[in-house]
Protein backbone atom coordinates (compact mmCIF):
# COMPACT_ATOMS: atom_id res chain seq x y z
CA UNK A 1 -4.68 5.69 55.88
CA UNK A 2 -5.96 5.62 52.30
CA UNK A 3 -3.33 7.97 49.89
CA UNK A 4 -5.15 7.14 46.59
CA UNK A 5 -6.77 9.91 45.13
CA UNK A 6 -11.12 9.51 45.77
CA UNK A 7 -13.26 10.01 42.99
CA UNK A 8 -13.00 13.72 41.10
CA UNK A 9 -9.75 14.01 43.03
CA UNK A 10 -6.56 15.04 41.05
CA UNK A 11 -3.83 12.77 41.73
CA UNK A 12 -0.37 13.52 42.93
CA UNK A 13 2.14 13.04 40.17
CA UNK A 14 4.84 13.43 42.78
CA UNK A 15 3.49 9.77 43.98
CA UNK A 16 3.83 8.09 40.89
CA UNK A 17 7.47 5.92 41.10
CA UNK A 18 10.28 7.29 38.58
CA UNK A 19 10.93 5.62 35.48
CA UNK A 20 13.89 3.17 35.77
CA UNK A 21 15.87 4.80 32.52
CA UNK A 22 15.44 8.14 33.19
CA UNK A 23 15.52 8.55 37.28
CA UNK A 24 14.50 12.22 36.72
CA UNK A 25 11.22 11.71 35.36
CA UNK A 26 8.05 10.26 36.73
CA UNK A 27 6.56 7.20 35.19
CA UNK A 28 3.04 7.67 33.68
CA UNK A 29 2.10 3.90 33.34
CA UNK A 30 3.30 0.32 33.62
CA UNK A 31 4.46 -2.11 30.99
CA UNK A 32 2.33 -4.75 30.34
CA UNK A 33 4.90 -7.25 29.91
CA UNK A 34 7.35 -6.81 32.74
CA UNK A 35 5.27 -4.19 34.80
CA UNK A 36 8.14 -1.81 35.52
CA UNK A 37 6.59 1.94 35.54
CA UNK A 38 7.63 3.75 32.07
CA UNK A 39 8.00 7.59 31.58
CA UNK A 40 6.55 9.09 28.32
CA UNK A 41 9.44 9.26 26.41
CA UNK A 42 10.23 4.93 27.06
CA UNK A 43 5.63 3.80 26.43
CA UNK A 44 5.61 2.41 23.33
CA UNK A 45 1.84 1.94 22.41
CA UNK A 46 0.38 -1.02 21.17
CA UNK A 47 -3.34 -2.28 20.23
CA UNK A 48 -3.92 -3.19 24.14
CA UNK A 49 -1.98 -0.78 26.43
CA UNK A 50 1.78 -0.14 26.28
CA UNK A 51 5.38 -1.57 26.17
CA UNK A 52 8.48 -0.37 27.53
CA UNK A 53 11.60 -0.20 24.97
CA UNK A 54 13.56 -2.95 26.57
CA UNK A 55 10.31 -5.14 26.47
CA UNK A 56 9.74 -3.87 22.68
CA UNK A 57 12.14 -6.20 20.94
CA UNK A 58 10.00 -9.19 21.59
CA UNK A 59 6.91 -7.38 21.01
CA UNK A 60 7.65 -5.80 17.86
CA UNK A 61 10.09 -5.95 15.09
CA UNK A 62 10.37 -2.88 12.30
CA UNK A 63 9.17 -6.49 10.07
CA UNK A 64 7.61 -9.47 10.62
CA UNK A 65 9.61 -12.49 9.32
CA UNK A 66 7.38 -14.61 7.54
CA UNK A 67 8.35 -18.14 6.54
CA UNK A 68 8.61 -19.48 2.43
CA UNK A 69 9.05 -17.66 -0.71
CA UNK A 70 5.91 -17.88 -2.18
CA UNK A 71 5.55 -14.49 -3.94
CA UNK A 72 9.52 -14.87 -5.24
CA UNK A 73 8.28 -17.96 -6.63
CA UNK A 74 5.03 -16.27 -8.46
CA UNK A 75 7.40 -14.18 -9.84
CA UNK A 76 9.84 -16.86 -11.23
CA UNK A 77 6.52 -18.72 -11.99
CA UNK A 78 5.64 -15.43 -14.32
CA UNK A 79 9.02 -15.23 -15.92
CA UNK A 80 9.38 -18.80 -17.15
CA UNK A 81 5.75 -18.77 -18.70
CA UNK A 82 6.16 -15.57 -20.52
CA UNK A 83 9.62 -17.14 -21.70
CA UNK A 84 7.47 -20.45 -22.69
CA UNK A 85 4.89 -18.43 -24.45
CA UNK A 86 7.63 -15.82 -26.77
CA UNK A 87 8.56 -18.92 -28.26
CA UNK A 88 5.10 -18.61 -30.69
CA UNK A 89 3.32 -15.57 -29.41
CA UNK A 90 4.79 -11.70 -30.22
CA UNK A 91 5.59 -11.19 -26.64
CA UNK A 92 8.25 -8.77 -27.09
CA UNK A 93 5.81 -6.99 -29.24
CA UNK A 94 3.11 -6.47 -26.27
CA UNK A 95 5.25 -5.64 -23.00
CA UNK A 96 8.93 -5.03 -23.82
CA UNK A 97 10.18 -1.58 -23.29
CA UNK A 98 11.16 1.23 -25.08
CA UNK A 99 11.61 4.90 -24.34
CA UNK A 100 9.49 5.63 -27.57
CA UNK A 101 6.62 2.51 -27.19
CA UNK A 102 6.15 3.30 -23.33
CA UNK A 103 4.78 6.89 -23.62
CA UNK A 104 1.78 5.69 -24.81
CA UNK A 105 1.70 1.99 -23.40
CA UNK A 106 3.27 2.62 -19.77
CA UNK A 107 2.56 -0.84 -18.97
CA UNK A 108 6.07 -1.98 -20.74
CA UNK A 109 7.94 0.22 -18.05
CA UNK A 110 6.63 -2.64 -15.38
CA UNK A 111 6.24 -6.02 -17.51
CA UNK A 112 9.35 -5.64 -18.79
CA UNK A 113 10.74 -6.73 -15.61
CA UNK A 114 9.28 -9.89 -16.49
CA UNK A 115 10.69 -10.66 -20.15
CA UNK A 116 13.82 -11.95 -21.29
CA UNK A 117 16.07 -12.29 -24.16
CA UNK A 118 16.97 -15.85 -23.97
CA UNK A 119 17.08 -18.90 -21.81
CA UNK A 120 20.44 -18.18 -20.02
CA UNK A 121 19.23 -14.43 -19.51
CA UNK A 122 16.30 -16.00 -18.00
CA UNK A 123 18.31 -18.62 -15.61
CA UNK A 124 20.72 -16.03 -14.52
CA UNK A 125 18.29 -13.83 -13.36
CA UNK A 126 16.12 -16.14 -11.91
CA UNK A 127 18.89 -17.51 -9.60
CA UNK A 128 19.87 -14.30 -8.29
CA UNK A 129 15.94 -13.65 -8.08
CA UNK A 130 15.67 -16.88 -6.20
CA UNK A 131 18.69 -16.18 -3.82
CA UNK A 132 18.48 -13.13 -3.11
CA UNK A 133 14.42 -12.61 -3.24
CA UNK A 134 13.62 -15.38 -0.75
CA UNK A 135 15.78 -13.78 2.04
CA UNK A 136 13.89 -10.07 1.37
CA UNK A 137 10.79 -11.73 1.36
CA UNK A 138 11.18 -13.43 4.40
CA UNK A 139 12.71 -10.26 6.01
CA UNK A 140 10.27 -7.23 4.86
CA UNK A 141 7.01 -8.92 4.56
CA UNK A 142 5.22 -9.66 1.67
CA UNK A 143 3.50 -6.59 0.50
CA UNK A 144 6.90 -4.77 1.30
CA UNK A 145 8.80 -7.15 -1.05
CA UNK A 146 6.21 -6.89 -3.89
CA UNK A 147 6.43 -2.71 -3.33
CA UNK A 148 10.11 -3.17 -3.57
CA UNK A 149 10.41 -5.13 -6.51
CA UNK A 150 7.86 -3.11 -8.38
CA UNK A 151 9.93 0.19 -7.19
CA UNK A 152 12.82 -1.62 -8.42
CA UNK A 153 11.89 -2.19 -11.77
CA UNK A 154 9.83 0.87 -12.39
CA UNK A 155 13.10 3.03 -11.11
CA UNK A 156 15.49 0.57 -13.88
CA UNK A 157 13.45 1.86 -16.89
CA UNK A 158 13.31 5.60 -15.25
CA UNK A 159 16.97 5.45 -15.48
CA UNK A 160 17.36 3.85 -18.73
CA UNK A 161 14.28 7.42 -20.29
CA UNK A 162 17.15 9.66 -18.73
CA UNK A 163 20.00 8.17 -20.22
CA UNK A 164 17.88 8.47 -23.39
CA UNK A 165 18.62 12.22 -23.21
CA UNK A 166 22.24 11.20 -23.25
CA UNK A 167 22.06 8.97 -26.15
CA UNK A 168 18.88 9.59 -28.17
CA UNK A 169 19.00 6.40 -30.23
CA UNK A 170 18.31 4.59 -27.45
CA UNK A 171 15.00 5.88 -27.08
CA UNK A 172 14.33 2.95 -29.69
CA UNK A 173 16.12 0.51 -28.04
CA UNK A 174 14.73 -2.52 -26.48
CA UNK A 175 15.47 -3.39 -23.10
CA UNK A 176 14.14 -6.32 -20.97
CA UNK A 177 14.91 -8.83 -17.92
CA UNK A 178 14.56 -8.74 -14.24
CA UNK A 179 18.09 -7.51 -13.82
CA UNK A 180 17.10 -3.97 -12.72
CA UNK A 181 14.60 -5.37 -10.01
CA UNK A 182 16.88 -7.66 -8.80
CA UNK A 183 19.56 -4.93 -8.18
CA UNK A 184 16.68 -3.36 -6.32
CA UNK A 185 17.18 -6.49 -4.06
CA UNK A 186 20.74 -6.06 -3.56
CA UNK A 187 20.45 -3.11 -2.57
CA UNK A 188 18.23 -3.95 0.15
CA UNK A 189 20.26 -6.62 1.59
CA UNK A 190 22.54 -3.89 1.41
CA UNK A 191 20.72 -1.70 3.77
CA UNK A 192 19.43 -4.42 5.94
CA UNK A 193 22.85 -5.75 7.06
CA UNK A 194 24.14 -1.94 7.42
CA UNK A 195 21.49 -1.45 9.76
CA UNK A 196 21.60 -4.62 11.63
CA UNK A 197 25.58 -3.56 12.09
CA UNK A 198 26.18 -6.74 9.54
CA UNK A 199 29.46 -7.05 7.82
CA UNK A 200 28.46 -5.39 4.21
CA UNK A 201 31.67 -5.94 2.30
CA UNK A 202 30.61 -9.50 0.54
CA UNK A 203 27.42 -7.65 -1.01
CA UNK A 204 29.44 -4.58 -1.80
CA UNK A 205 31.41 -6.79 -3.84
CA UNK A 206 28.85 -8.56 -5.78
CA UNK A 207 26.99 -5.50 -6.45
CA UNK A 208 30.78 -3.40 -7.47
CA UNK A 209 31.38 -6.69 -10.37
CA UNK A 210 27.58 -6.72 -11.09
CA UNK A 211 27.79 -2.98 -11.69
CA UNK A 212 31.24 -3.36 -13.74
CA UNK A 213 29.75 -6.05 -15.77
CA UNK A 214 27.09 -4.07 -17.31
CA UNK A 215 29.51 -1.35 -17.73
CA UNK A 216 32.19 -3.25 -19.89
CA UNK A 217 29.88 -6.00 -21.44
CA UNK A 218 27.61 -4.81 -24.30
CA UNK A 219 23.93 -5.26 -24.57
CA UNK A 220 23.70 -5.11 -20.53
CA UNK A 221 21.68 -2.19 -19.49
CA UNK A 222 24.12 -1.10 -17.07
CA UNK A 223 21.11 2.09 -16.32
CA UNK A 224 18.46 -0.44 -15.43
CA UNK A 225 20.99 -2.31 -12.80
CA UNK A 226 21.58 1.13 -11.33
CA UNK A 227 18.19 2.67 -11.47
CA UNK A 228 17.10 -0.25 -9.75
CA UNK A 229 19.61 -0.77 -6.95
CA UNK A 230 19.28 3.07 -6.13
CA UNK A 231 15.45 2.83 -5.79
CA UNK A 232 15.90 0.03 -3.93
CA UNK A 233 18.19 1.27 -1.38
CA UNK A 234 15.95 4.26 -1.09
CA UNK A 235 12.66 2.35 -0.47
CA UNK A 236 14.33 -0.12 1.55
CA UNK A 237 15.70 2.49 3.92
CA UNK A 238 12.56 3.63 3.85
CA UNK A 239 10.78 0.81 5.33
CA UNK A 240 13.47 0.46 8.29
CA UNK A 241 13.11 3.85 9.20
CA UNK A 242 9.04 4.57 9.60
CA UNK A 243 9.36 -0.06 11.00
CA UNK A 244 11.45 1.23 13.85
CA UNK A 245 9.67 1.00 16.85
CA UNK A 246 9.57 3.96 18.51
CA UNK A 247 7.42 5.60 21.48
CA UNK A 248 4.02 7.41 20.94
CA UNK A 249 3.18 5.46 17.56
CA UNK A 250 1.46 2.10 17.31
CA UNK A 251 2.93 -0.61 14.98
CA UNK A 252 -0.84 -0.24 12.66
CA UNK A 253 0.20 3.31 12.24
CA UNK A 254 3.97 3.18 11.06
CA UNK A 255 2.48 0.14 8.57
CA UNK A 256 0.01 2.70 7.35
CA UNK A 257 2.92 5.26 7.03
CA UNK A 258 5.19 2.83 5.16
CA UNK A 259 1.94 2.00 2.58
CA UNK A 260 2.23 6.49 1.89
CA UNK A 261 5.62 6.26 1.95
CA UNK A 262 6.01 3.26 -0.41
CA UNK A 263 2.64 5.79 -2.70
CA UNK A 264 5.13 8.51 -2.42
CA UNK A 265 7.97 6.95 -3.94
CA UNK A 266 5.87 5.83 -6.97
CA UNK A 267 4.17 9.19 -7.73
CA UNK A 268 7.67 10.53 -7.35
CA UNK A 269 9.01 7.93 -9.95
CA UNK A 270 5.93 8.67 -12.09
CA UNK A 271 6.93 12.54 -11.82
CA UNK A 272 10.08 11.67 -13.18
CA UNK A 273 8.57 9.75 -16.06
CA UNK A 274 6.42 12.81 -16.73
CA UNK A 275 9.22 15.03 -16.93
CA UNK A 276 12.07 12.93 -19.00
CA UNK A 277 8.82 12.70 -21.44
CA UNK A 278 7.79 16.42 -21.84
CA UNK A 279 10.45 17.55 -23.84
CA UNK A 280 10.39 14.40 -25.90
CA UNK A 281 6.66 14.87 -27.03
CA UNK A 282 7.61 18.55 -28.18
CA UNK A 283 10.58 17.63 -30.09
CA UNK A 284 8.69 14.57 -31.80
C-alpha cells in the first residue's frame, strides 16, 4: 500500500520523522549535507536548499578567510608614498586635518589617516598596521577590513571635533597618522578573540599601554587612538553579529545586511560631524 500523498492531496505532517534536536517537533526538510530531517527552527537556507546547524560550520563561517594581505599592503603602499612625496610637495597643506580646515574640505577627516609627521611616526605605525592589519584582513574579508579601517579613522578625527569643544585651541591643531585606524584594529582583534572564547588579556594589555601612552606623552592624539578603537569595536561587533549563521536567512542576505549596517555606522559618524560643527559655524 502506497501512503504518499497523490497529486492535490494534502500531506500528513504527522508522517514526516521528528527533528533529531528537538524530538517534539516535526522535521520540514532534509539537510543536504548529511540528510538528517531538520525542523524549522535548525534549516539554515542557502543558495541551493538547506543546512542543518551542526552541518553549518563547514558550510558557512560569519567570514570567509581569505589568504595574503594585499589591501594592508595598498595601504602601507599609500603611506610611504605620501611620506616620499611631503618631502617637496605641501602635503600637509592638502589632506592633514584640522577641526577648522575640515568643515569645508571633509576629505582631511579620511586622508589624514594616511599622513605622518616623520619617518619613525611612519614605521611605527606601519608595523602595527602590518601586524595587526594582515590578521583582520585575513579574518573579515576584504571589503569588511577596508569598511573597518575607514570607520576607524573617520571615528579618530570625530573624537578629536568633540574634544575641540573641550579645548577650543585645538580646533587649529594639526593632527595626522594612522594611529587612530589602527586602534580601530585592535579593537577588533579584541572582539574577535572575545567571541571565539580566546584568551583577551595580551591585547587588553597592549591596547591599556597604547592608551596610557597617548595620555602621558605629548603631541599623541590620545582622542584619535580612542575614537578609533571604539568605532572599531562597534563595527567589528557588528559584523560578527548580522555573519552569524543563523536559521531562516541566507549567507547573500546577512552580507547585504552587514553592507547597511557598515552605511549606518557612517551616516551615524557623519551625524556626529554635523552636529560637533553646528555650533561652531554660529560662533565663528
Amino acid at each position: 500500500m502506497n501512503d504518499a500523498p497523490s497529486f492535490g492531496q494534502r500531506s500528513d505532517p504527522l508522517a514526516a520523522p521528528p527533528c533529531p534536536r528537538h524530538p517534539s517537533r516535526r522535521s520540514v526538510d532534509y539537510c543536504k549535507k548529511c540528510e538528517r530531517p531538520m525542523c524549522e527552527e535548525c534549516a539554515i537556507p542557502t543558495e541551493v536548499r538547506a543546512v542543518c546547524v551542526d552541518c553549518t560550520h563547514n558550510v558557512r563561517q560569519p567570514f570567509r578567510r581569505i589568504s595574503g594581505a594585499s589591501l594592508t599592503l595598498a595601504i602601507i603602499g599609500v603611506c610611504v608614498i605620501l611620506q616620499l612625496l611631503s618631502f617637496g610637495l605641501p602635503t600637509f597643506a592638502w589632506f592633514a586635518y584640522t577641526p577648522a580646515s575640515a568643515f569645508s574640505q571633509p576629505w582631511r577627516m579620511l586622508t589624514t589617516a594616511f599622513l605622518h609627521a616623520n619617518i619613525p611616526h611612519l614605521l611605527f605605525n606601519m608595523l602595527a598596521l602590518y601586524v595587526v592589519g594582515q590578521t583582520i584582513e585575513g579574518t573579515l574579508g576584504r571589503w569588511r577590513y577596508a569598511a573597518l579601517y575607514v570607520l576607524s579613522a573617520l571615528g579618530g578625527t570625530t573624537a578629536i571635533l568633540a574634544w575641540a569643544w573641550v579645548a577650543p585651541d585645538s580646533f587649529f591643531t594639526v593632527t595626522v597618522g594612522a594611529s587612530g585606524a589602527v586602534f580601530g584594529l585592535f579593537g577588533s582583534v579584541f572582539v574577535i578573540q572575545k567571541i571565539a572564547g580566546v584568551d583577551t588579556r595580551s591585547v587588553l594589555v597592549l591596547l591599556a599601554i597604547n592608551l596610557l601612552y597617548g595620555f602621558v606623552v605629548s603631541n599623541v592624539s590620545w582622542q584619535a587612538h580612542l575614537g578609533g578603537l571604539l568605532v572599531g569595536l562597534f563595527t567589528t561587533w557588528m559584523f560578527v553579529r548580522l555573519g552569524k549563521p543563523r536559521a531562516g536567512i541566507t549567507q547573500a542576505a546577512q552580507t547585504r545586511n552587514q553592507v547597511l549596517g557598515t552605511a549606518g555606522i557612517f551616516i551615524l559618524l557623519m551625524l556626529l560631524q554635523i552636529g560637533l560643527y553646528a555650533p561652531w559655524t554660529t560662533s565663528y
